[in-house]
N, C-alpha and C. Protein backbone atom coordinates (compact mmCIF):
# COMPACT_ATOMS: atom_id res chain seq x y z
N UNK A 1 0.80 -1.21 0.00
CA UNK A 1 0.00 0.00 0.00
C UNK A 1 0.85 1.28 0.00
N UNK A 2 2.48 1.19 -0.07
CA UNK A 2 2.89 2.44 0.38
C UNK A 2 4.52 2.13 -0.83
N UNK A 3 4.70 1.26 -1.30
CA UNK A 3 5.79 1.37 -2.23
C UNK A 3 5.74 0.71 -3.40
N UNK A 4 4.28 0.27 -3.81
CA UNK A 4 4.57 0.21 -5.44
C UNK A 4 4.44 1.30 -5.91
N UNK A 5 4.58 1.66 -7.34
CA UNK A 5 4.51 2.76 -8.52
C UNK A 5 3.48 3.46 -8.18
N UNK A 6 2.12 2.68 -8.31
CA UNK A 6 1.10 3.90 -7.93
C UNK A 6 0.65 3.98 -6.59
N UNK A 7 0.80 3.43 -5.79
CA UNK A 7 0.71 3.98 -4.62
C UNK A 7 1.43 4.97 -4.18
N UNK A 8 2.76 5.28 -4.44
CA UNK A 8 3.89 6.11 -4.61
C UNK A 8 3.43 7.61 -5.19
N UNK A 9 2.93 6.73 -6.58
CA UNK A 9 2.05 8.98 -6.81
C UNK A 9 0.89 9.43 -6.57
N UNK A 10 -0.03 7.91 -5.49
CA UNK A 10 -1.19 8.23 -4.78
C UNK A 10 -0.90 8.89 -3.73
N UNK A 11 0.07 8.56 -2.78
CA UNK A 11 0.82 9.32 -1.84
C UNK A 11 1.21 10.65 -1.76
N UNK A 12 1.95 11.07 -3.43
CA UNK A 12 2.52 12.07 -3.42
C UNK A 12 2.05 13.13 -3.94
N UNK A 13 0.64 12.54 -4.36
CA UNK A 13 -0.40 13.43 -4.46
C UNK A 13 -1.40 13.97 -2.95
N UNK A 14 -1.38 13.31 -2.38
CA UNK A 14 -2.17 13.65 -1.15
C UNK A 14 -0.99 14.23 -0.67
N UNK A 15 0.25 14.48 -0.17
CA UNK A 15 0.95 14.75 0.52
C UNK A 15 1.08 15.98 -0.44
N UNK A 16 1.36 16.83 -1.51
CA UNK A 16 0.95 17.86 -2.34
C UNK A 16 -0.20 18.45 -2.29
N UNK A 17 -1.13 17.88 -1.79
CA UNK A 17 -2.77 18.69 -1.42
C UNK A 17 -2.11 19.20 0.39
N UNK A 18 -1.64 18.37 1.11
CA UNK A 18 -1.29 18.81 1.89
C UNK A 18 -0.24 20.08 2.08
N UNK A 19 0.39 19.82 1.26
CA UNK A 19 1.82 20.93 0.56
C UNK A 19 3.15 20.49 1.38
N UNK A 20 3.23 18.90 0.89
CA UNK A 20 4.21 18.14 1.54
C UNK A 20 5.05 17.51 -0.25
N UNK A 21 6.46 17.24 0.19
CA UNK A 21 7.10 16.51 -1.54
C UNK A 21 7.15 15.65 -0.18
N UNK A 22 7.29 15.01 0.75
CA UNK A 22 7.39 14.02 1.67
C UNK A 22 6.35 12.81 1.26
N UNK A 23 6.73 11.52 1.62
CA UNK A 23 6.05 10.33 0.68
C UNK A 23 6.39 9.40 1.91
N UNK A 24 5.03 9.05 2.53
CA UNK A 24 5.19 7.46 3.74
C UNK A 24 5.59 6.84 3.30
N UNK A 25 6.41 5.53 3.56
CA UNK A 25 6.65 3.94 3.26
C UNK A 25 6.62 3.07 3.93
N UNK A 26 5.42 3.48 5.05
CA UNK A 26 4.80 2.39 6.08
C UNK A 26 3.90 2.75 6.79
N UNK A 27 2.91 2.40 7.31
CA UNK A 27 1.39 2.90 8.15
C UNK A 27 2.40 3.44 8.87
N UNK A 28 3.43 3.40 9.61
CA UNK A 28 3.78 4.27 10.78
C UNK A 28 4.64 5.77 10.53
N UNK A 29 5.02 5.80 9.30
CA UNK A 29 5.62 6.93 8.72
C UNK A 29 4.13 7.38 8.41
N UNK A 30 3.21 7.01 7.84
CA UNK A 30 2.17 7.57 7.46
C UNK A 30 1.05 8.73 8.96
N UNK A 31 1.29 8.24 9.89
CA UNK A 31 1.13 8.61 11.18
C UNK A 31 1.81 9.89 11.45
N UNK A 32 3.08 9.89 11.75
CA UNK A 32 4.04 9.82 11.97
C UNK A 32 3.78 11.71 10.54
N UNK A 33 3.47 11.13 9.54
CA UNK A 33 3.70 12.16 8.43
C UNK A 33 2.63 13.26 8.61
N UNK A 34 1.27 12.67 9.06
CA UNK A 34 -0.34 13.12 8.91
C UNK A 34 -0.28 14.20 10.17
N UNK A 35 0.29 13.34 11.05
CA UNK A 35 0.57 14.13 12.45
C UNK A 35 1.42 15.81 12.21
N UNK A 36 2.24 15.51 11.59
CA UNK A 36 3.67 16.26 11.28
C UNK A 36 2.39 17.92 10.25
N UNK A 37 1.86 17.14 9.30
CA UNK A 37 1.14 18.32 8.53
C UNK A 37 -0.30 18.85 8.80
N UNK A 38 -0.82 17.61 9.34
CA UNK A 38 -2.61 17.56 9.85
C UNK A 38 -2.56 17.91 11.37
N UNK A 39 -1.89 18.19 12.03
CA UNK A 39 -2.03 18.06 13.56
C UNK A 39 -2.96 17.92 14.51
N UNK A 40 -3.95 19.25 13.75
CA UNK A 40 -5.44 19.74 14.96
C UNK A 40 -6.96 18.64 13.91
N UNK A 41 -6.33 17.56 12.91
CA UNK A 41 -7.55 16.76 12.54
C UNK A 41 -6.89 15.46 13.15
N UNK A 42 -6.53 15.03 13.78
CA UNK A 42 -6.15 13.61 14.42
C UNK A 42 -7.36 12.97 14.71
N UNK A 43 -8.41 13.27 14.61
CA UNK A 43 -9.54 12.38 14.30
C UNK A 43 -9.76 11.84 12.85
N UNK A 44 -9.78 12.36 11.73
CA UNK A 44 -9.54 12.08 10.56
C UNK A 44 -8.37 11.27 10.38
N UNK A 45 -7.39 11.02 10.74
CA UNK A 45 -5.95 10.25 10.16
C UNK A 45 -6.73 8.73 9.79
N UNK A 46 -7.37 8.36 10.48
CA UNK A 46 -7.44 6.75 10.49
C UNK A 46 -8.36 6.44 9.33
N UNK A 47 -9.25 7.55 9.36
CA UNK A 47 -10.15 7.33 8.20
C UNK A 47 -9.84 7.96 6.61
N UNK A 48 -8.75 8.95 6.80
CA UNK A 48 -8.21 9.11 5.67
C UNK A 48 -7.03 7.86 4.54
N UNK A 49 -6.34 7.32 6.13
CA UNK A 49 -5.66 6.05 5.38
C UNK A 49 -6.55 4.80 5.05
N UNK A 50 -7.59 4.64 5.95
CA UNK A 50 -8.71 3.60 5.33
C UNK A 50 -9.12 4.04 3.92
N UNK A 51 -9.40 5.04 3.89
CA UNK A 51 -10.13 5.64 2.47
C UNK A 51 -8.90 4.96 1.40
N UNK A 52 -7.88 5.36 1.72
CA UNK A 52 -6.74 5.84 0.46
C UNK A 52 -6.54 4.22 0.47
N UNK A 53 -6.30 3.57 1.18
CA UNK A 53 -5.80 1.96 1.29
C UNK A 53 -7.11 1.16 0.81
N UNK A 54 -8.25 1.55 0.76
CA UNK A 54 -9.64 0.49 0.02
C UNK A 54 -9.67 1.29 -0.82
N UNK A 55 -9.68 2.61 -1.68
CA UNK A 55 -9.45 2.49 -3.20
C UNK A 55 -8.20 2.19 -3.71
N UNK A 56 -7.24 1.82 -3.15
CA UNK A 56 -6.14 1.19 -3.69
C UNK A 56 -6.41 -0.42 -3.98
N UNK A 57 -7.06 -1.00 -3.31
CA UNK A 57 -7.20 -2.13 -3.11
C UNK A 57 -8.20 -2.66 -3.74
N UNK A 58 -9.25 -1.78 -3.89
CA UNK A 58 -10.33 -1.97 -4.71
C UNK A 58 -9.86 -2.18 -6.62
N UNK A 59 -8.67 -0.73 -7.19
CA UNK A 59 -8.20 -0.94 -7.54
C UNK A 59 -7.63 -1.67 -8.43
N UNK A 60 -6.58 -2.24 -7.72
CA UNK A 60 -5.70 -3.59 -7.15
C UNK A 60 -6.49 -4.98 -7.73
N UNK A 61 -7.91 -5.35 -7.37
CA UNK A 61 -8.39 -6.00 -7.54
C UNK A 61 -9.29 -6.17 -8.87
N UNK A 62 -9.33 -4.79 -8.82
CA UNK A 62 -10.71 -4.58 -10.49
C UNK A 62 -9.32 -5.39 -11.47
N UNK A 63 -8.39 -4.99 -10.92
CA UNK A 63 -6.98 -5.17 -12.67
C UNK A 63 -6.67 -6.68 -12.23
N UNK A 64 -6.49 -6.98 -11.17
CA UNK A 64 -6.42 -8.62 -11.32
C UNK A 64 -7.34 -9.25 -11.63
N UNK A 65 -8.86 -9.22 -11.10
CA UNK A 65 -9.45 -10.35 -11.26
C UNK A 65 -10.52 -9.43 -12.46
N UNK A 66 -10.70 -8.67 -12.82
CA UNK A 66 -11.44 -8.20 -14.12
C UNK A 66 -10.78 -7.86 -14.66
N UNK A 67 -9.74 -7.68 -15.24
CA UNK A 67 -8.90 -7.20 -16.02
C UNK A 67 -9.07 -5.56 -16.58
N UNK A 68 -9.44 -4.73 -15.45
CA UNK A 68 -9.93 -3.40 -15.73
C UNK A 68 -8.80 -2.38 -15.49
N UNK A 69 -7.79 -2.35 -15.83
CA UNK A 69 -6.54 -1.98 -15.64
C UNK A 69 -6.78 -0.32 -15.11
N UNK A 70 -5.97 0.24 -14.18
CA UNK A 70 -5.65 1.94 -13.52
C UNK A 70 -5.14 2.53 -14.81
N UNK A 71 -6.80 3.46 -14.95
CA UNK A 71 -5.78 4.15 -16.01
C UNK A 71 -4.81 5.28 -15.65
N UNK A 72 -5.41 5.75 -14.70
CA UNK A 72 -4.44 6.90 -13.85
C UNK A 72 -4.86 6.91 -12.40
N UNK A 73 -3.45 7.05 -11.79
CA UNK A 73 -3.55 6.66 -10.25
C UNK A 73 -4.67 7.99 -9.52
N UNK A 74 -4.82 8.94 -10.46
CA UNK A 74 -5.63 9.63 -9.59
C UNK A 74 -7.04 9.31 -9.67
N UNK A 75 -7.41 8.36 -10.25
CA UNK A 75 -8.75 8.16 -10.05
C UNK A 75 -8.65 7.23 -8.69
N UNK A 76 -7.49 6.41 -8.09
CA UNK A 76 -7.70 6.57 -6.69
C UNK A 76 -8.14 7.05 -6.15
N UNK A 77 -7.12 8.33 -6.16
CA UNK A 77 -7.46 9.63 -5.28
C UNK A 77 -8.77 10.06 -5.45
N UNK A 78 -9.52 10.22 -6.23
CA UNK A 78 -10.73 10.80 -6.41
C UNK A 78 -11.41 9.41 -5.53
N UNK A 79 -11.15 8.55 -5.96
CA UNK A 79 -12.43 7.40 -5.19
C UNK A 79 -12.31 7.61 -3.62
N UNK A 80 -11.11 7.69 -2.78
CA UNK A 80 -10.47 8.16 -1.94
C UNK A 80 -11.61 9.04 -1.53
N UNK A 81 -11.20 10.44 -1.59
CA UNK A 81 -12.39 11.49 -1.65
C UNK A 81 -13.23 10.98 -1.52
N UNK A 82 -13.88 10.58 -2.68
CA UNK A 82 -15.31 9.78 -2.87
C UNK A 82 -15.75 8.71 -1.18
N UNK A 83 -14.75 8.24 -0.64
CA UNK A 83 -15.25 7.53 0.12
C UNK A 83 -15.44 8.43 1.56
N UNK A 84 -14.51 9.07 1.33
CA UNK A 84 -14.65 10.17 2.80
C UNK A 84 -15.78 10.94 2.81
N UNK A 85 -16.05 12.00 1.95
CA UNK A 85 -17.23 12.19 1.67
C UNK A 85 -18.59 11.54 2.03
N UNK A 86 -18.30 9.89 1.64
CA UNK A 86 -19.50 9.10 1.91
C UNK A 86 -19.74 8.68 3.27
N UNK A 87 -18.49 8.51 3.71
CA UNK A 87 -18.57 7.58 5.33
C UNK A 87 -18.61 9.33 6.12
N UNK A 88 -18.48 10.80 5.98
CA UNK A 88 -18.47 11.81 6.39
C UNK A 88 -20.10 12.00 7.64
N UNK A 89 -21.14 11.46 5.80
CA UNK A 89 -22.70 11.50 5.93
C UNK A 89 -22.73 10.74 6.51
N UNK A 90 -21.84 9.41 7.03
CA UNK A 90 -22.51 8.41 8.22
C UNK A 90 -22.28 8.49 9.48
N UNK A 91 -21.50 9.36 9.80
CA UNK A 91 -20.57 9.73 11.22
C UNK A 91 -21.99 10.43 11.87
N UNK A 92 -21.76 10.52 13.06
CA UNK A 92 -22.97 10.99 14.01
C UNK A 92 -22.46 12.58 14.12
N UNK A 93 -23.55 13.38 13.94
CA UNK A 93 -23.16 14.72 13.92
C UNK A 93 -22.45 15.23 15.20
C-alpha cells in the first residue's frame, strides 16, 4: 500500500494537497507524516488512510481479477475522496 509505482504517486499526491514533496513507506511513517502536517484533525488520520488503502485495493483487484486496468492513479485519489465524503454523511453529527 505504500511502495509500489502507484501507490507512490497516490501518496505524493495527497501529501501535495497537503503541501508536503514528503512520501510514507509504512502505516507508521504515514502517522508519523499526517501528524507532522494535519495536527489539529487527528480524528480524521485513520479514516483518511482507510479511504486511500480500500481504493487502492479496490483498484488492485478490479486489474487482477477483471482485467480493468488503472488508467491513472488519480482516479484513486478521487475514489479516496469519494469515500470520505460518503462515510463523512454516516458519522454521528
Amino acid at each position: 500500500m505504500f511502495l509500489c509505482p502507484i501507490a507512490r504517486v497516490v501518496w505524493r499526491t495527497v501529501g501535495s494537497m497537503m503541501g508536503t514533496e514528503c512520501v510514507p513507506n509504512s502505516m507508521w511513517q504515514y502517522y508519523a507524516w499526517v501528524n507532522a502536517f494535519l495536527p489539529t484533525c487527528s480524528d480524521i488520520h485513520t479514516i483518511g488512510l482507510a479511504a486511500i488503502c480500500w481504493a487502492m485495493w479496490l483498484a488492485r483487484n478490479r486489474a487482477t481479477f477483471e482485467k480493468k486496468w488503472i488508467n491513472s492513479p488519480f482516479e484513486i485519489v478521487f475514489t479516496a475522496c469519494a469515500f470520505i465524503l460518503y462515510w463523512t454523511g454516516l458519522q454521528k453529527p
